[in-house]
N, C-alpha and C. Protein backbone atom coordinates (compact mmCIF):
# COMPACT_ATOMS: atom_id res chain seq x y z
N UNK A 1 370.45 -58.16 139.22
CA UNK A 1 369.80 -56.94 139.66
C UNK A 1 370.86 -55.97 140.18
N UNK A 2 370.61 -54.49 139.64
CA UNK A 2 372.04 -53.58 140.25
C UNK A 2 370.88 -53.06 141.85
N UNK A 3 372.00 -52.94 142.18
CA UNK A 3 371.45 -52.46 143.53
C UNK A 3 371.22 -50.50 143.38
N UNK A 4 369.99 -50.70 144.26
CA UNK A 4 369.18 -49.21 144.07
C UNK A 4 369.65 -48.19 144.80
N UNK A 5 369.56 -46.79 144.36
CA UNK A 5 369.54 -45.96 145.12
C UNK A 5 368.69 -45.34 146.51
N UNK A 6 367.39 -46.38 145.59
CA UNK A 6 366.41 -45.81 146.79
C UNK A 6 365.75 -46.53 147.78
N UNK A 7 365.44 -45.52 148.70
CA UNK A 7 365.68 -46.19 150.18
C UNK A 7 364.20 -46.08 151.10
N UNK A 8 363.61 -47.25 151.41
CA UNK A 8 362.65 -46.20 152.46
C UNK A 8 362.91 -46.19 153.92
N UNK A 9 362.90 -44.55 154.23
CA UNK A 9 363.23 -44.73 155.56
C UNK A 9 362.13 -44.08 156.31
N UNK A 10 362.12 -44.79 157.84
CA UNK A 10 361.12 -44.95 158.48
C UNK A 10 361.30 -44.31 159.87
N UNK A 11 360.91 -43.06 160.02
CA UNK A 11 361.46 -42.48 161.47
C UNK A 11 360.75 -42.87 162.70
N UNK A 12 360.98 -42.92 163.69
CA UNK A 12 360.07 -42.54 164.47
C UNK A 12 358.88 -43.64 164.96
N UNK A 13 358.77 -44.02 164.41
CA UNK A 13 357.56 -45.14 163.58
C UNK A 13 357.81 -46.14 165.17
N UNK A 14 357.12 -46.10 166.30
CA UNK A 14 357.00 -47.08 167.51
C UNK A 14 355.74 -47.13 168.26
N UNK A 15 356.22 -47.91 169.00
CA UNK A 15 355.02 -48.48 169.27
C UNK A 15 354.30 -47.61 169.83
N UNK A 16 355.14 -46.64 170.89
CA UNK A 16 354.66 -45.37 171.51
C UNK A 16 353.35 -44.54 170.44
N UNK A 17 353.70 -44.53 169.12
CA UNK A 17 352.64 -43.66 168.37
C UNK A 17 351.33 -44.13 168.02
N UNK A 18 351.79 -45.66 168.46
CA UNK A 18 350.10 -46.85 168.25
C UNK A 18 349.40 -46.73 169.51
N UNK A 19 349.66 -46.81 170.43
CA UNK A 19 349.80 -47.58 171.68
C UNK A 19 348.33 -46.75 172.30
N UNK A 20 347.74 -46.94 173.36
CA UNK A 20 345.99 -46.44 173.60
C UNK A 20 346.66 -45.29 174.78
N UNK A 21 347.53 -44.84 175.12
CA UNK A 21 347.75 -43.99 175.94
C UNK A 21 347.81 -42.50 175.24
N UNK A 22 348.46 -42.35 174.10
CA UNK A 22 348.66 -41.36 173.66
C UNK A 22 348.58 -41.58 172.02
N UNK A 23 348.22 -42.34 170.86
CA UNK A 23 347.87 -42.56 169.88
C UNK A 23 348.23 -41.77 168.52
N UNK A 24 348.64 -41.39 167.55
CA UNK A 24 348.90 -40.09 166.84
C UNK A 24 346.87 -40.74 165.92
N UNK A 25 346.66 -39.68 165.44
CA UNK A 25 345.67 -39.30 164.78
C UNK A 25 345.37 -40.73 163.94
N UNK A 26 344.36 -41.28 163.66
CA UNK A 26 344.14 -42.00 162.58
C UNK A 26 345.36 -43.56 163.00
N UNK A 27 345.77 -43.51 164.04
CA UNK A 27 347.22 -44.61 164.54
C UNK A 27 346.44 -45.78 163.69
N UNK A 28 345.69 -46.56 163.65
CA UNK A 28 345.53 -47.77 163.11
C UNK A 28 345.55 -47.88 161.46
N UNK A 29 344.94 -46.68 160.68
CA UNK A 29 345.27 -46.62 159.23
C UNK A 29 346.89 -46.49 159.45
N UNK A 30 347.12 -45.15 159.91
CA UNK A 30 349.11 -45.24 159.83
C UNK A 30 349.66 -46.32 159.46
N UNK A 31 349.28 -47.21 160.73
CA UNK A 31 349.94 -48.59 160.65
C UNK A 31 349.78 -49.49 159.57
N UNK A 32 348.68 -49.23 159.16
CA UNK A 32 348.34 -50.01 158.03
C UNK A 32 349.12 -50.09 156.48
N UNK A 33 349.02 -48.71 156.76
CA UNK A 33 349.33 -47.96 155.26
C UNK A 33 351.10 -48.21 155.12
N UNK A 34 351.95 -47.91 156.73
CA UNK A 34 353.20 -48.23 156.42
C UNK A 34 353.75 -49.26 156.23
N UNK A 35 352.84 -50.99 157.03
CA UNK A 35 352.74 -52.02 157.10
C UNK A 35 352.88 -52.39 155.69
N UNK A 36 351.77 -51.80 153.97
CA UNK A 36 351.69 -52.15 153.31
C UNK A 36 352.89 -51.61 152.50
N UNK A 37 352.96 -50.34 152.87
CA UNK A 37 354.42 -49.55 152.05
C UNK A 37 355.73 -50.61 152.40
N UNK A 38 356.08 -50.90 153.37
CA UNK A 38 356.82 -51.58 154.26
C UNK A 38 357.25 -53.26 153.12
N UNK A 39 356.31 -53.25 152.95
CA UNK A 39 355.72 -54.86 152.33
C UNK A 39 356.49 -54.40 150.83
N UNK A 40 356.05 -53.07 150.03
CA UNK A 40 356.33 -53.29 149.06
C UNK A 40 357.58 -52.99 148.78
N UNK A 41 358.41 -52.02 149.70
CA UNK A 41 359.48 -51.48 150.00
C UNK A 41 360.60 -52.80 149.41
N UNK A 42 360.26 -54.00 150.19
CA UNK A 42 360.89 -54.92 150.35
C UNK A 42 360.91 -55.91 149.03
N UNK A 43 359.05 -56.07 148.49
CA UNK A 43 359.00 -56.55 146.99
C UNK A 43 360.18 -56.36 146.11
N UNK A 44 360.47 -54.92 146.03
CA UNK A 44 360.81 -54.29 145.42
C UNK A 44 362.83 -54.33 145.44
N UNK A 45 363.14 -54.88 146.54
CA UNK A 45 364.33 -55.30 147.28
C UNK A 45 364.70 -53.84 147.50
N UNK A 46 364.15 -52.77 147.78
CA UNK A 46 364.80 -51.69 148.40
C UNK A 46 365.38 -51.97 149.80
N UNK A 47 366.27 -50.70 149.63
CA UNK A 47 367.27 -50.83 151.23
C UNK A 47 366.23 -50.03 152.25
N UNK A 48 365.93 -50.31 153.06
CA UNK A 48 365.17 -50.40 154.27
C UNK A 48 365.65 -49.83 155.91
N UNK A 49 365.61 -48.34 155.91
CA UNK A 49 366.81 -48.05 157.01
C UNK A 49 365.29 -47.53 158.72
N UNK A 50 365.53 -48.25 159.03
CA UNK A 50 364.36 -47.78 160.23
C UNK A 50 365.17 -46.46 161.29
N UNK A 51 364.70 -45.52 162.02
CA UNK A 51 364.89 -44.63 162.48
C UNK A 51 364.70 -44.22 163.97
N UNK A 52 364.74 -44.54 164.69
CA UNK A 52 364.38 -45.18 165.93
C UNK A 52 364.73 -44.09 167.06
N UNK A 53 363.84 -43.31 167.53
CA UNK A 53 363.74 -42.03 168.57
C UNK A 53 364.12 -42.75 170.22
N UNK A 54 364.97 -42.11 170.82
CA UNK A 54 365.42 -42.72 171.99
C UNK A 54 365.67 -41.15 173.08
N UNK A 55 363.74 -41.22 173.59
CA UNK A 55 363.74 -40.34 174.38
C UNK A 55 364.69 -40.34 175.48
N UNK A 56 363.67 -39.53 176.62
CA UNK A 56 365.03 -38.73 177.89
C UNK A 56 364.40 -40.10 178.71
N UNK A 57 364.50 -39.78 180.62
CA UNK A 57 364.26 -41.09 180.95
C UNK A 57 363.03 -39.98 181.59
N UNK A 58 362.06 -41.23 181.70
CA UNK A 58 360.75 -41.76 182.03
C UNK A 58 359.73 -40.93 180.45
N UNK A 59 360.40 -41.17 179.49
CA UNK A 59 359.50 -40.62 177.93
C UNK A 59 359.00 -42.09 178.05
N UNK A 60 358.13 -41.79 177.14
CA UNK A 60 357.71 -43.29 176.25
C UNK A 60 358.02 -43.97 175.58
N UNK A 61 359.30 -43.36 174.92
CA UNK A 61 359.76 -44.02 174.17
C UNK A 61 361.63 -44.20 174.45
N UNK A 62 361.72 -43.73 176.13
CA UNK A 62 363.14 -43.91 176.54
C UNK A 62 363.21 -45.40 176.50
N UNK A 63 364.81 -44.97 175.78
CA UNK A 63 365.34 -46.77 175.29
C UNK A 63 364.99 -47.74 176.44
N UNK A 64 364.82 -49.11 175.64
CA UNK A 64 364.54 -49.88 176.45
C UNK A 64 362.89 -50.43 176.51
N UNK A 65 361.98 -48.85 176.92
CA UNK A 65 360.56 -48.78 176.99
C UNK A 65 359.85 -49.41 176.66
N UNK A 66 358.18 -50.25 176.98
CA UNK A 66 357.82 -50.94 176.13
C UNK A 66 357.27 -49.91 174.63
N UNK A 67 356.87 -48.52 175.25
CA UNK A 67 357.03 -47.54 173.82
C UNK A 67 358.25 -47.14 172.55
N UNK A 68 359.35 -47.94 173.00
CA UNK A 68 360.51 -47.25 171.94
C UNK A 68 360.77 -48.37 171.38
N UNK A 69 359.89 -49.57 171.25
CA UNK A 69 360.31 -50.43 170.47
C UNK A 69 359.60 -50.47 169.14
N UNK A 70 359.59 -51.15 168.00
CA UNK A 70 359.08 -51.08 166.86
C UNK A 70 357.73 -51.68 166.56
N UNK A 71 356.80 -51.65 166.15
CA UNK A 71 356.14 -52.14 166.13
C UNK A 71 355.92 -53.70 165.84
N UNK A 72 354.99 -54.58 166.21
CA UNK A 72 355.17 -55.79 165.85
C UNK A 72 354.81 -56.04 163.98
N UNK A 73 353.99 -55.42 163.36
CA UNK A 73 354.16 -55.19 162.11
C UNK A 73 355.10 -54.47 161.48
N UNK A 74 356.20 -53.79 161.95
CA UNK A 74 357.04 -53.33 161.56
C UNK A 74 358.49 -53.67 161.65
N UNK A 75 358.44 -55.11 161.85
CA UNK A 75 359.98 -55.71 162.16
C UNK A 75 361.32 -55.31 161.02
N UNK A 76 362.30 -54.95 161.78
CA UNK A 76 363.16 -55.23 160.47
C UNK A 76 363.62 -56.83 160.40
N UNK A 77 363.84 -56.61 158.92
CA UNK A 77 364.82 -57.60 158.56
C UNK A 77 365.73 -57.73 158.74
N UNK A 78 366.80 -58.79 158.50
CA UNK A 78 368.33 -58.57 159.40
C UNK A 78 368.91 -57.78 157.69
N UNK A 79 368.26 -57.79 156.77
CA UNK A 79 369.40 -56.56 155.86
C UNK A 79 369.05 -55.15 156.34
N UNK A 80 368.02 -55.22 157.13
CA UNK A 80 367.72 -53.87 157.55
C UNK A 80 368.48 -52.97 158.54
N UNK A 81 368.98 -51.62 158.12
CA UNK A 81 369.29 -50.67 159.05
C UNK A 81 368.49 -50.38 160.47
N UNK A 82 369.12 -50.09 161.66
CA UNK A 82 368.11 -49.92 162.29
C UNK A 82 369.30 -48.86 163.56
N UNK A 83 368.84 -47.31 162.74
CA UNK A 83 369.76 -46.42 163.79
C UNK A 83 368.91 -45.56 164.83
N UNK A 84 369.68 -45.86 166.21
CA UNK A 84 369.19 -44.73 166.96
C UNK A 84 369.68 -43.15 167.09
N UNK A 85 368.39 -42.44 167.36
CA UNK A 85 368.44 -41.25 167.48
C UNK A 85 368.57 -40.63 169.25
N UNK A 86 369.23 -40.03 169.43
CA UNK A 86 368.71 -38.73 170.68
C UNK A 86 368.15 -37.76 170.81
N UNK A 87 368.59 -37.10 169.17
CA UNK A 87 367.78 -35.57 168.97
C UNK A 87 366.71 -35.24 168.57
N UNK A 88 366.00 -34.29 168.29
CA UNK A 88 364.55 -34.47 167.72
C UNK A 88 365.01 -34.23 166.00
N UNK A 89 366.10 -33.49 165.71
CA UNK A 89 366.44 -33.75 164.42
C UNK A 89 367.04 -35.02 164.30
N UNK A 90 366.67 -35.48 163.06
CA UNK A 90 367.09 -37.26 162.38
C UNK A 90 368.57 -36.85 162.03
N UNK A 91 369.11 -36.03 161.22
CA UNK A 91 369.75 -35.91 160.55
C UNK A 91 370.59 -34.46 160.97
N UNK A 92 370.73 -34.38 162.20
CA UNK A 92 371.63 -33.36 163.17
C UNK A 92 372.84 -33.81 163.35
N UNK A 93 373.24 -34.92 163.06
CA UNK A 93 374.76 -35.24 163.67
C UNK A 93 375.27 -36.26 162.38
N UNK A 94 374.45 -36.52 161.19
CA UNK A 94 374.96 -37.39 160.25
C UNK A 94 375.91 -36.38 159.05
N UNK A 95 376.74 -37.14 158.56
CA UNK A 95 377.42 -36.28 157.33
C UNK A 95 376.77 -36.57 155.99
N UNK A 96 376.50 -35.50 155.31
CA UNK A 96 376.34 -36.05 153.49
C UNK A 96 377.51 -36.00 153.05
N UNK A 97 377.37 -36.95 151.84
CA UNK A 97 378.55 -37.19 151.38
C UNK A 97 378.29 -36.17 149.98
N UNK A 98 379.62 -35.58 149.73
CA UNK A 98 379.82 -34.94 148.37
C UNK A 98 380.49 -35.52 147.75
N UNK A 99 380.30 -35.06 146.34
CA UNK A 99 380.91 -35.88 145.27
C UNK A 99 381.96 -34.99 144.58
């Protein structure tokens, strides 16, 4: 098998957005739906990079929190990426590469 270009990546995605305090819209399909994407992501042997928001202190999801951790259906794997963020942009401080 050649190894793929494509990747699914997963921002944000904690427990904070499930959780009964503050919930995003529809939180239990979400989970579901990424749970199953998640599943096939992996079928599929794609690379798997999780994205992980690391609010200010007393957020919900300041590191550490029981909100800034990943969900329990959403574990990585140990081939899995798993980078933290500070900013609200993902991709504010990373380089693309040119060819």
């Amino acid at each position: 098998m050649h190894p793929s270009d494509t990747a699914l990546v997963l921002i944000d995605v904690q427990v904070n957005m499930f959780g009964p305090d503050n919930p995003v819209p529809t939180a239990d399909v979400m989970l579901e739906r990424l749970t199953n994407l998640l599943a096939r992501a992996r079928s599929a042997h794609l690379s798997i990079i999780f994205v992980r928001n690391c609010g200010g202190a007393g957020d919900p999801d300041e590191r550490g929190a029981p909100g800034w951790h990943l969900p329990p259906a959403l574990q990585p794997a140990d081939s899995d990426v798993v980078v933290d963020k500070t900013t609200c942009d993902t991709f504010a401080s990373t380089h693309s590469a040119r060819n």
